[in-house]
C-alpha atoms as a PDB file:
ATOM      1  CA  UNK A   1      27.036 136.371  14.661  1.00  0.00           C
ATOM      2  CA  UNK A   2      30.334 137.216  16.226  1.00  0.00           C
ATOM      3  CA  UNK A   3      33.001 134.294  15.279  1.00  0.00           C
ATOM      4  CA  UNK A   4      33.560 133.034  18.777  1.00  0.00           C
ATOM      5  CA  UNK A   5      29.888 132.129  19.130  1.00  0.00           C
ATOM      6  CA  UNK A   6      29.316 130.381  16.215  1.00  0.00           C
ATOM      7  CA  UNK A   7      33.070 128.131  16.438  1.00  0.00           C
ATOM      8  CA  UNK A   8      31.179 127.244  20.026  1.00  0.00           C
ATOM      9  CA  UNK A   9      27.826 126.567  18.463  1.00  0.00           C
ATOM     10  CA  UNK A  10      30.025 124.375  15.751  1.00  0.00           C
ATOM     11  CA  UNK A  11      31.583 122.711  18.635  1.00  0.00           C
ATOM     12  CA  UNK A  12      28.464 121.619  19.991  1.00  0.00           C
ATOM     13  CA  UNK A  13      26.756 119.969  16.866  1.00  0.00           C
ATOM     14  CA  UNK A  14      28.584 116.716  17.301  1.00  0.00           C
ATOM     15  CA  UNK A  15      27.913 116.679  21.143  1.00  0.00           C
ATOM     16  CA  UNK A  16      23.545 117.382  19.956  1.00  0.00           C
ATOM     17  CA  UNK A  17      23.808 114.652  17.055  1.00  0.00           C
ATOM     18  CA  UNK A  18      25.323 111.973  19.748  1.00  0.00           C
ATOM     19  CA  UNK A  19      22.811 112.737  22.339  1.00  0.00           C
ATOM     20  CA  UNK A  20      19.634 112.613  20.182  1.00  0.00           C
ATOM     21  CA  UNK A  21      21.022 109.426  19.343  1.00  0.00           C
ATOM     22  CA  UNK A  22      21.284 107.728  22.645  1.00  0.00           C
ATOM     23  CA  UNK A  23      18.083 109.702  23.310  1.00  0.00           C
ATOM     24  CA  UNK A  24      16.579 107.451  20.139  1.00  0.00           C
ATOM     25  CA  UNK A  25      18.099 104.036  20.856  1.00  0.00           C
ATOM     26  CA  UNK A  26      16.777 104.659  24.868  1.00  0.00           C
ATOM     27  CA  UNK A  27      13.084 105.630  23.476  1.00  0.00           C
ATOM     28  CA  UNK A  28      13.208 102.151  21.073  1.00  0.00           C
ATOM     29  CA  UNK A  29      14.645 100.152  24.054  1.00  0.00           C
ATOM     30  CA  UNK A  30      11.453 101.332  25.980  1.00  0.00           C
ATOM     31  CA  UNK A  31       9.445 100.720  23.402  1.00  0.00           C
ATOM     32  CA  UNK A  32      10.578  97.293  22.954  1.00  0.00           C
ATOM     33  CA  UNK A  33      10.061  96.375  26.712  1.00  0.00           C
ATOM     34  CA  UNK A  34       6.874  98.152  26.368  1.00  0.00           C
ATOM     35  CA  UNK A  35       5.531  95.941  23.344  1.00  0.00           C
ATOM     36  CA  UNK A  36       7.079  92.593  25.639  1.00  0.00           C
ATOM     37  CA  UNK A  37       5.661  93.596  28.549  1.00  0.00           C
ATOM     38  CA  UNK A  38       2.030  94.171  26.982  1.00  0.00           C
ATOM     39  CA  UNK A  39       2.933  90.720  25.122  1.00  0.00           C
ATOM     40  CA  UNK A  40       3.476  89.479  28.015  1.00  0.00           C
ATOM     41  CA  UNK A  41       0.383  90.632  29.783  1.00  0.00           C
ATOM     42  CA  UNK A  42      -1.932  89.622  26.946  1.00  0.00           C
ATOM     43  CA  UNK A  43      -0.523  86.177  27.133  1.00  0.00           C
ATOM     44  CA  UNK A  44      -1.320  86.043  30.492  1.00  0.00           C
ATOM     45  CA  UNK A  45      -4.670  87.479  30.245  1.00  0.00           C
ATOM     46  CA  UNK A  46      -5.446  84.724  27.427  1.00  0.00           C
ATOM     47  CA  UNK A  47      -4.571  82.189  29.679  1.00  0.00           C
ATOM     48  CA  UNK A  48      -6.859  83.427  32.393  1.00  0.00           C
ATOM     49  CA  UNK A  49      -9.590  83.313  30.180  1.00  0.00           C
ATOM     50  CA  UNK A  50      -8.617  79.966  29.144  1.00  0.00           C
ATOM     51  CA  UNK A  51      -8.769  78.617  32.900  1.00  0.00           C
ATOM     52  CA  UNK A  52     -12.043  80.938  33.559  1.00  0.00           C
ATOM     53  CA  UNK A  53     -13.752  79.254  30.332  1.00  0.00           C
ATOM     54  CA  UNK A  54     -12.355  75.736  31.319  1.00  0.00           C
ATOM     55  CA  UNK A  55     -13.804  76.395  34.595  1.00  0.00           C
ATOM     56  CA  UNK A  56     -17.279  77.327  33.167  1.00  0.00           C
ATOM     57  CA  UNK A  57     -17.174  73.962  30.709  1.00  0.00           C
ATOM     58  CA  UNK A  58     -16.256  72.143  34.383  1.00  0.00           C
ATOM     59  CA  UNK A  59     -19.088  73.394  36.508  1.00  0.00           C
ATOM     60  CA  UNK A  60     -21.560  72.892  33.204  1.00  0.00           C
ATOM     61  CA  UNK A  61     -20.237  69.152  33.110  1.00  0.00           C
ATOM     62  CA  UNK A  62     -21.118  68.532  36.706  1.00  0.00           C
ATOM     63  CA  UNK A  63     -24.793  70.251  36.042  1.00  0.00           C
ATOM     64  CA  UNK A  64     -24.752  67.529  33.322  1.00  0.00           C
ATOM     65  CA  UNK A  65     -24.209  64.853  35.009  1.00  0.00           C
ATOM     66  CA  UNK A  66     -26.268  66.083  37.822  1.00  0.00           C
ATOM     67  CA  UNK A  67     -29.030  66.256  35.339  1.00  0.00           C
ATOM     68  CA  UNK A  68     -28.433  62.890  34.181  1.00  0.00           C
ATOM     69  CA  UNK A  69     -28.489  61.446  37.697  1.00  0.00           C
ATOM     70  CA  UNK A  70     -31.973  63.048  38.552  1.00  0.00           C
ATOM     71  CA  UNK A  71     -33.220  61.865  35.244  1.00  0.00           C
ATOM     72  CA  UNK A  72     -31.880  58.570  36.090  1.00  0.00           C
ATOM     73  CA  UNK A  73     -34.067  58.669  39.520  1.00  0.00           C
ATOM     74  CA  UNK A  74     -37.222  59.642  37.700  1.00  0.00           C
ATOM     75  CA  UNK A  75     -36.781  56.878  35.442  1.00  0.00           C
ATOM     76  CA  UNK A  76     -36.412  54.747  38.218  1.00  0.00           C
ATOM     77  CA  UNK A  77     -39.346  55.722  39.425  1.00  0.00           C
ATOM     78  CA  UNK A  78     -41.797  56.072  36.709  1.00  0.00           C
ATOM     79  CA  UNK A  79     -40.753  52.239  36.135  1.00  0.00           C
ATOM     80  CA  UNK A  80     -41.564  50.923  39.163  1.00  0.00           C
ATOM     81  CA  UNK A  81     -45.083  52.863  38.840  1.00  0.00           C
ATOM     82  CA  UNK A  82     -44.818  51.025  35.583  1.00  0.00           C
ATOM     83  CA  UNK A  83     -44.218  47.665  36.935  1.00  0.00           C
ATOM     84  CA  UNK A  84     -46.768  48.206  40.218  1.00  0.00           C
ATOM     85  CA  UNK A  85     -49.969  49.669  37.720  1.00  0.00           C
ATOM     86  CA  UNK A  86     -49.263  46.717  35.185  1.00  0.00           C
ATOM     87  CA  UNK A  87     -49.260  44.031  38.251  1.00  0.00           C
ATOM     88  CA  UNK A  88     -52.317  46.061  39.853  1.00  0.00           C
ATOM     89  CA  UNK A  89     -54.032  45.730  36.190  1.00  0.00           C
ATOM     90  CA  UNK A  90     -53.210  41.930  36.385  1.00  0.00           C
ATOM     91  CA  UNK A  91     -54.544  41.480  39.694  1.00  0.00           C
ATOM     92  CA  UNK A  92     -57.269  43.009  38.431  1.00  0.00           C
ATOM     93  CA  UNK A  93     -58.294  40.989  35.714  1.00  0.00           C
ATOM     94  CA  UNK A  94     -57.407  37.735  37.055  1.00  0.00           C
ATOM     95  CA  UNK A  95     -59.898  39.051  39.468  1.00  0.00           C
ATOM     96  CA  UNK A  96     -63.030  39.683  37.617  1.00  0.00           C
ATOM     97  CA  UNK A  97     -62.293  36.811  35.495  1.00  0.00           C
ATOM     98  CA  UNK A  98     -62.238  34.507  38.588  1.00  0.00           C
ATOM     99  CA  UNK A  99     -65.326  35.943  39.479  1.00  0.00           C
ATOM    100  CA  UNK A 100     -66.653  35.699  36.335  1.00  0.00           C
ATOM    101  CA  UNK A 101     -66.168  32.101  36.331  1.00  0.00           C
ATOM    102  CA  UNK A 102     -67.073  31.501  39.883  1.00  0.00           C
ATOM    103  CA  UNK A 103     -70.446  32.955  38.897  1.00  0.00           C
ATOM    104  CA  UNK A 104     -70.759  31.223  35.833  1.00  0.00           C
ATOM    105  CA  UNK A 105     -70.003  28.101  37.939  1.00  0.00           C
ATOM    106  CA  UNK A 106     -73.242  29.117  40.374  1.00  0.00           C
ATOM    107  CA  UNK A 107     -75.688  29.701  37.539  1.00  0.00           C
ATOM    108  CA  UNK A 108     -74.924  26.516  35.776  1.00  0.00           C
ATOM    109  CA  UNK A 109     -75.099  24.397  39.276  1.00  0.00           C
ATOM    110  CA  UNK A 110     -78.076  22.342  38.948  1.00  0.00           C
ATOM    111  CA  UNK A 111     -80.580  22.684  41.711  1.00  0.00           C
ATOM    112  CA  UNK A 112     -80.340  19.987  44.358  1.00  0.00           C
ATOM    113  CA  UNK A 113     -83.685  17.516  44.303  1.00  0.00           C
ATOM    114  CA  UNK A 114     -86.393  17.974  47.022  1.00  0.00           C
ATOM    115  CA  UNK A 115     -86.810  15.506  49.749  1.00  0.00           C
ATOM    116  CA  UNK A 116     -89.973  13.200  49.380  1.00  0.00           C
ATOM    117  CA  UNK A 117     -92.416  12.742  52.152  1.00  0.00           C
ATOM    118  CA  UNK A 118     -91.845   8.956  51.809  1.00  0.00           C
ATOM    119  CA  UNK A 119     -87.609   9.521  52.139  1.00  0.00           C
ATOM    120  CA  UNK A 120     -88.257  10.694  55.860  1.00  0.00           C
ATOM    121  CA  UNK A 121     -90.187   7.879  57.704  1.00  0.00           C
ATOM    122  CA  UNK A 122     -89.447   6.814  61.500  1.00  0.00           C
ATOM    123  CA  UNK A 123     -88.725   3.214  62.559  1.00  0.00           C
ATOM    124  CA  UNK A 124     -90.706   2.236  65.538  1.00  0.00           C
ATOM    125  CA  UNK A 125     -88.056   2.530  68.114  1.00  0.00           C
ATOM    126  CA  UNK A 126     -86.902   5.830  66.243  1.00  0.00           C
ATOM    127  CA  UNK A 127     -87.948   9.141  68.477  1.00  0.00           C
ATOM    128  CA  UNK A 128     -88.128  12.468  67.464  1.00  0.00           C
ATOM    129  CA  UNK A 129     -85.654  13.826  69.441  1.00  0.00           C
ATOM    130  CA  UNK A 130     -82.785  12.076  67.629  1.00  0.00           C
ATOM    131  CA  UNK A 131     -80.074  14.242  65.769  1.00  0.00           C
ATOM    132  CA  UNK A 132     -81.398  17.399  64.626  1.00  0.00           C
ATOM    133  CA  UNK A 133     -80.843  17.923  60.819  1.00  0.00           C
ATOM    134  CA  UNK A 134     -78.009  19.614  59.371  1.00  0.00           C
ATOM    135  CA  UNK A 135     -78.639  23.824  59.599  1.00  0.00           C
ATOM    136  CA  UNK A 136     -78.992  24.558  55.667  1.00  0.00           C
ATOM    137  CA  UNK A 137     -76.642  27.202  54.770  1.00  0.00           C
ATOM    138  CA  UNK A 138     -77.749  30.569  52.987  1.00  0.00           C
ATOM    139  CA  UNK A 139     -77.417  30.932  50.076  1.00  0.00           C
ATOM    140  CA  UNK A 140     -74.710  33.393  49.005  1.00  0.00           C
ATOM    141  CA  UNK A 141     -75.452  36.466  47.729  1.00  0.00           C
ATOM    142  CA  UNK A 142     -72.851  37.727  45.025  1.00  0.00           C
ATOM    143  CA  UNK A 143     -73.079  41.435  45.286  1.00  0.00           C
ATOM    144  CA  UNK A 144     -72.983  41.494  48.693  1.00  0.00           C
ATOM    145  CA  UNK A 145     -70.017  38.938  48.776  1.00  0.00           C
ATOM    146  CA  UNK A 146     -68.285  41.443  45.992  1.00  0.00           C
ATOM    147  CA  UNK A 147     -68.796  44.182  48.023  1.00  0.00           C
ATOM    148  CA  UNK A 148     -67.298  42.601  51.250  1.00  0.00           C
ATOM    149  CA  UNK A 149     -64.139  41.280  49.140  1.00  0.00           C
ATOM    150  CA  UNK A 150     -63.584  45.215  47.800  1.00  0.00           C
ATOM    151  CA  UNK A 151     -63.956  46.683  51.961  1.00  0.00           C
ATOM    152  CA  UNK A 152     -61.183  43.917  52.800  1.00  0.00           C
ATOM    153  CA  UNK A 153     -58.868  44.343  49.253  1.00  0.00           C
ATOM    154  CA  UNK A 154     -58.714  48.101  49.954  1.00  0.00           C
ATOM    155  CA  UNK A 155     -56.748  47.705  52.862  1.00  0.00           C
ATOM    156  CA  UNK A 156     -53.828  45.773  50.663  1.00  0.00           C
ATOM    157  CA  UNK A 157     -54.416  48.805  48.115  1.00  0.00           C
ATOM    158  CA  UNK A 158     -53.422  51.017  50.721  1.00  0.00           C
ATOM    159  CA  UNK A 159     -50.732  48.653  52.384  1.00  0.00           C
ATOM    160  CA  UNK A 160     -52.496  48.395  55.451  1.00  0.00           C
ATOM    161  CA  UNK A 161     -52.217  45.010  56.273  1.00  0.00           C
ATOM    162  CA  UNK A 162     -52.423  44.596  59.872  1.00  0.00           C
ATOM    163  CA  UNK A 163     -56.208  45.790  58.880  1.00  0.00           C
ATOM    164  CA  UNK A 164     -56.523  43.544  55.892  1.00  0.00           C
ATOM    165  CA  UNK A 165     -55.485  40.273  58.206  1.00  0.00           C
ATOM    166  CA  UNK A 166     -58.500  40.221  60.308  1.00  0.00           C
ATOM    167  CA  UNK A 167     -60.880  41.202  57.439  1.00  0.00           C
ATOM    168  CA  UNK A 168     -60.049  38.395  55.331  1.00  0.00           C
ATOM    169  CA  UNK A 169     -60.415  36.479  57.759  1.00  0.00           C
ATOM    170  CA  UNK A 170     -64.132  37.614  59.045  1.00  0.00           C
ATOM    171  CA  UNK A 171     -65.050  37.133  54.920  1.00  0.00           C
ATOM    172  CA  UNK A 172     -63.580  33.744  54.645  1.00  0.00           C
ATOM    173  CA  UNK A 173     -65.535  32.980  57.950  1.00  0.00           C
ATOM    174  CA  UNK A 174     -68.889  34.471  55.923  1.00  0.00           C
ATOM    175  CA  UNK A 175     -68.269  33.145  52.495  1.00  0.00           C
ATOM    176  CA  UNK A 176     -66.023  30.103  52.657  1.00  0.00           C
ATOM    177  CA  UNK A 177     -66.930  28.399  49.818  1.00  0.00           C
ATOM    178  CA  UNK A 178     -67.950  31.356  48.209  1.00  0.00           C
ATOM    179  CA  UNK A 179     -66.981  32.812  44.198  1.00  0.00           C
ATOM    180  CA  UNK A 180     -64.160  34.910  45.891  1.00  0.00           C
ATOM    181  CA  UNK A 181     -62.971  32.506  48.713  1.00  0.00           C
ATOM    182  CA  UNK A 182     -59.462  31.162  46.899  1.00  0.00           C
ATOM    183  CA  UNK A 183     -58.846  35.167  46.634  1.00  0.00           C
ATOM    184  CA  UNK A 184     -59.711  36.042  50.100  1.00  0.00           C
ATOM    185  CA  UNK A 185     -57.681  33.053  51.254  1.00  0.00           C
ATOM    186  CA  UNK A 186     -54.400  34.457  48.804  1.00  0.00           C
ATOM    187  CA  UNK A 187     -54.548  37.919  49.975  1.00  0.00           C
ATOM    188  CA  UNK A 188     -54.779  36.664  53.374  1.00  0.00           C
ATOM    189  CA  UNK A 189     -51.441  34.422  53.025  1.00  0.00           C
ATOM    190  CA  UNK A 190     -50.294  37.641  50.859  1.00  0.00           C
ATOM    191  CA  UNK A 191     -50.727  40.139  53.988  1.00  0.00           C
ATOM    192  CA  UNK A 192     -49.284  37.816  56.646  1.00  0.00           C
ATOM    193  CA  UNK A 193     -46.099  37.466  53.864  1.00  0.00           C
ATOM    194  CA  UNK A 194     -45.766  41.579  53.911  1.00  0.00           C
ATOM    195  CA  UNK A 195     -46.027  41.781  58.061  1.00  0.00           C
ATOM    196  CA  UNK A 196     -43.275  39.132  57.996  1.00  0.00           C
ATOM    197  CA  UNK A 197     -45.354  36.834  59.140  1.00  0.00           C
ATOM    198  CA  UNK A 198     -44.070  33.431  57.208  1.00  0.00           C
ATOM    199  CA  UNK A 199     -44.876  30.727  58.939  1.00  0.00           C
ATOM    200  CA  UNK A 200     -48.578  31.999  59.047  1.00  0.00           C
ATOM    201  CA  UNK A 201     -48.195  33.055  55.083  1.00  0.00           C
ATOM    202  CA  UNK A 202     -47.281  29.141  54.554  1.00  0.00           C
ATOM    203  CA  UNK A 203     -50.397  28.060  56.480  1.00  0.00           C
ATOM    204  CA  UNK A 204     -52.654  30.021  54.345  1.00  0.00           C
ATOM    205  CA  UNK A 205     -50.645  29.980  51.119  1.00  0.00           C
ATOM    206  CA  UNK A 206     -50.998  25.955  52.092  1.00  0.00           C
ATOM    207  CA  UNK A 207     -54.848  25.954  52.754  1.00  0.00           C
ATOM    208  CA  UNK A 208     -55.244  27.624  49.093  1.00  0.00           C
ATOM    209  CA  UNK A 209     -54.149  25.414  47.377  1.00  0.00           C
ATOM    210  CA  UNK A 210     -55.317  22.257  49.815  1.00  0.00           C
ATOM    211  CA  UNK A 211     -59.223  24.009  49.291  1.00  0.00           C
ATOM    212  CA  UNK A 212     -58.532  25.343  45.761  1.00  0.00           C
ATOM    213  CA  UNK A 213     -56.621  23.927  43.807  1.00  0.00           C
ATOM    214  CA  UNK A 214     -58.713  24.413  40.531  1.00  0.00           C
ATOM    215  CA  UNK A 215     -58.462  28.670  41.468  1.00  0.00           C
ATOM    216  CA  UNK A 216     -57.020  31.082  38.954  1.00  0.00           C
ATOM    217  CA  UNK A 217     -54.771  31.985  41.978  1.00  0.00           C
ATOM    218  CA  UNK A 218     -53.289  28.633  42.548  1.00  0.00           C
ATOM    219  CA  UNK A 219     -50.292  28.994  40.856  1.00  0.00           C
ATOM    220  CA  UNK A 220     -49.630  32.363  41.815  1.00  0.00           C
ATOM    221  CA  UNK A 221     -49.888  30.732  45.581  1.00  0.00           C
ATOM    222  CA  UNK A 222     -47.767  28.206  44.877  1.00  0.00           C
ATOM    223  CA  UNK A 223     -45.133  30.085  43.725  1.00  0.00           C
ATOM    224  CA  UNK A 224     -45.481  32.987  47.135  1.00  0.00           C
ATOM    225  CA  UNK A 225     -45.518  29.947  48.997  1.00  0.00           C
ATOM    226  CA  UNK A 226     -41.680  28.847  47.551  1.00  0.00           C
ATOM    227  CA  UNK A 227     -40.902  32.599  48.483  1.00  0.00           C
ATOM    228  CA  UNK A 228     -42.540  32.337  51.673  1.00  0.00           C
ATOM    229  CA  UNK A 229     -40.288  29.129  52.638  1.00  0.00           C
ATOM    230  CA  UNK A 230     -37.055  30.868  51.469  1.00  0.00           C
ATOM    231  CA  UNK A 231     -37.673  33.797  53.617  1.00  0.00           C
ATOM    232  CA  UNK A 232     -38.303  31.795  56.599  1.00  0.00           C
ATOM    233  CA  UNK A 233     -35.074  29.899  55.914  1.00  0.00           C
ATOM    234  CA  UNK A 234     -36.760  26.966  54.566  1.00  0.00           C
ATOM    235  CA  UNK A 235     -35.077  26.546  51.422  1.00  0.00           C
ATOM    236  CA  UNK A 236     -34.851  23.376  50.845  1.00  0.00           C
ATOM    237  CA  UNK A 237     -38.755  23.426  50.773  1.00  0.00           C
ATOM    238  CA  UNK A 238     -39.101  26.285  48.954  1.00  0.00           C
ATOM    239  CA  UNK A 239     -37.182  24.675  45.905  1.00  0.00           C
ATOM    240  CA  UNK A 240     -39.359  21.411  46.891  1.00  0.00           C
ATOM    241  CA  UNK A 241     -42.596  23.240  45.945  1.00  0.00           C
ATOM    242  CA  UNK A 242     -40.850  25.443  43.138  1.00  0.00           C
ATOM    243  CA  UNK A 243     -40.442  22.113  41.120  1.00  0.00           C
ATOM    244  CA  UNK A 244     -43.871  21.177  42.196  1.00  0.00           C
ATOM    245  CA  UNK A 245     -45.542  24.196  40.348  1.00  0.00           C
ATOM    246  CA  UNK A 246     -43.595  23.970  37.369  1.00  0.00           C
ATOM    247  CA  UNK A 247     -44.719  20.208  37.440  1.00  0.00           C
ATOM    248  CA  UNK A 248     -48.424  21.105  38.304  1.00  0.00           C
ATOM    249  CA  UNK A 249     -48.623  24.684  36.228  1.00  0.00           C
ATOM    250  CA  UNK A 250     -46.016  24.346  33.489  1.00  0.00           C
ATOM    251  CA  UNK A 251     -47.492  26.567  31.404  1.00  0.00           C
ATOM    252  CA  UNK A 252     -48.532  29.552  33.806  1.00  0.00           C
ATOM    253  CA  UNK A 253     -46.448  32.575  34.455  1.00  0.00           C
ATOM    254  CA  UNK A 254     -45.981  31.869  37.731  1.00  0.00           C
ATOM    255  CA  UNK A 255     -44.341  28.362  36.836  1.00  0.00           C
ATOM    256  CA  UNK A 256     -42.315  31.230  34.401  1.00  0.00           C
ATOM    257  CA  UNK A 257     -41.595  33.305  37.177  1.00  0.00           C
ATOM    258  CA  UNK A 258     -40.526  30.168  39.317  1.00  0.00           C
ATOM    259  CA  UNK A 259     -38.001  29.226  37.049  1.00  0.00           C
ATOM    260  CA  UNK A 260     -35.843  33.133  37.536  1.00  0.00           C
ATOM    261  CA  UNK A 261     -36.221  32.012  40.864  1.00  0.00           C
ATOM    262  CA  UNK A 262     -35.024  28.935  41.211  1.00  0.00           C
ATOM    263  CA  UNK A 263     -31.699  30.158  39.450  1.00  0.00           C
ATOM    264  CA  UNK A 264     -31.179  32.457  42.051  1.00  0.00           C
ATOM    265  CA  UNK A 265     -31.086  29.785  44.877  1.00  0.00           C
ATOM    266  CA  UNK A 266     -28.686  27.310  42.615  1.00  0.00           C
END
């Protein structure tokens, strides 16, 4: 190598050295903001997921609580089927048992005496033509008179009361002292009650217990009849015959049932 080129290749070492050391500290410095900016962009990226997952736990809350609303309807529901199957099954009962005893009561009614010849005997003056006798009434028979309540009671099953009115009424016209008369003459009160009818529920919730007041339903029509006075604005009268059943029926449910009642209306 001739001197002159390697004095200048000498001369140039220090110049190489300085600039592969700026070329150094430049490559760290854009390393560095390299490793802060992907810092940076996983930070940001955690917190994304952060607000996507907090948005995920949100919209599974309100499908919670949704849930718990609809179960909250159902159970709503399957209690009032509940409560309307128990009251049917009490209805029920209280209705066969009534019958029983209304039956009972027929079969253990001793048979009324027959008139002598020598009861019946004119006067002299007395003509033949008088006053007829009394028409003797038929006597009642009880599977025909069941089956006549059950037509009329399957139109309250199926809420159809504007049917059940007038069929009560035709089978209290039929049977009216019959085994199944006091029931006939509630349901009728009952079905007046659920058209709104009041004043007409009072009249028959009235002749029930005027005509029956021995019936497994009395109590139970005393106490619609308080309810039928307090929905015709008749309160005053309605507590009136409230303190009358519990007076009358203490110890029935509906005198029980009378006593929520009353403290509702103090």
């Amino acid at each position: 190598m001739k001197p002159r080129a390697f004095a200048l290749l000498l001369a140039a070492l220090p110049f190489v050295a300085v600039s592969g050391h700026a070329f150094g500290q430049d490559a760290q410095a854009r390393a560095s903001e390299t490793q802060k900016s992907s810092r940076a962009l996983e930070e940001r990226i955690a917190r994304l997921e952060s607000q996507l997952q907090n948005q995920g736990l949100l919209n599974l809350l309100n499908q919670v609580e949704s849930l718990k609303a609809e179960v909250a309807r159902l159970r709503g529901i399957q209690e009032e089927q509940t409560y309307r199957l128990d009251n049917a099954d009490k209805r029920s009962r209280d209705l066969f048992a009534d019958l029983d005893d209304r039956v009972r009561e027929l079969a253990n009614r001793p048979a009324a005496a027959p008139a002598t010849t020598d009861a019946v005997r004119l006067q002299p003056t007395q003509t033949l033509i008088a006053t007829p006798p009394p028409v003797a009434r038929a006597p009642i028979n009880p599977e025909i008179e069941s089956r006549a309540y059950a037509s009329a009671y399957e139109f309250v099953k199926t809420a159809k009361y504007n049917d059940a009115i007038p069929a009560f009424q035709e089978f209290l016209n039929q049977y009216p002292d019959g085994a199944l008369a006091a029931n006939a003459a509630y349901w009728l009160a009952f079905s007046h009650s659920a058209n709104q009818d009041f004043r007409a529920a009072i009249t028959g919730y009235q002749r029930l217990i005027r005509d029956f007041p021995n019936s497994a339903k009395a109590p139970d029509a005393m106490l619609s009849l308080a309810r039928a006075y307090i929905q015709n604005q008749e309160v005053d009268a309605g507590r009136a015959t409230l303190y009358q059943l519990f007076a009358k029926y203490p110890q029935s449910k509906s005198a029980e049932n009378g006593k929520k009642l009353l403290s509702t209306l103090n």
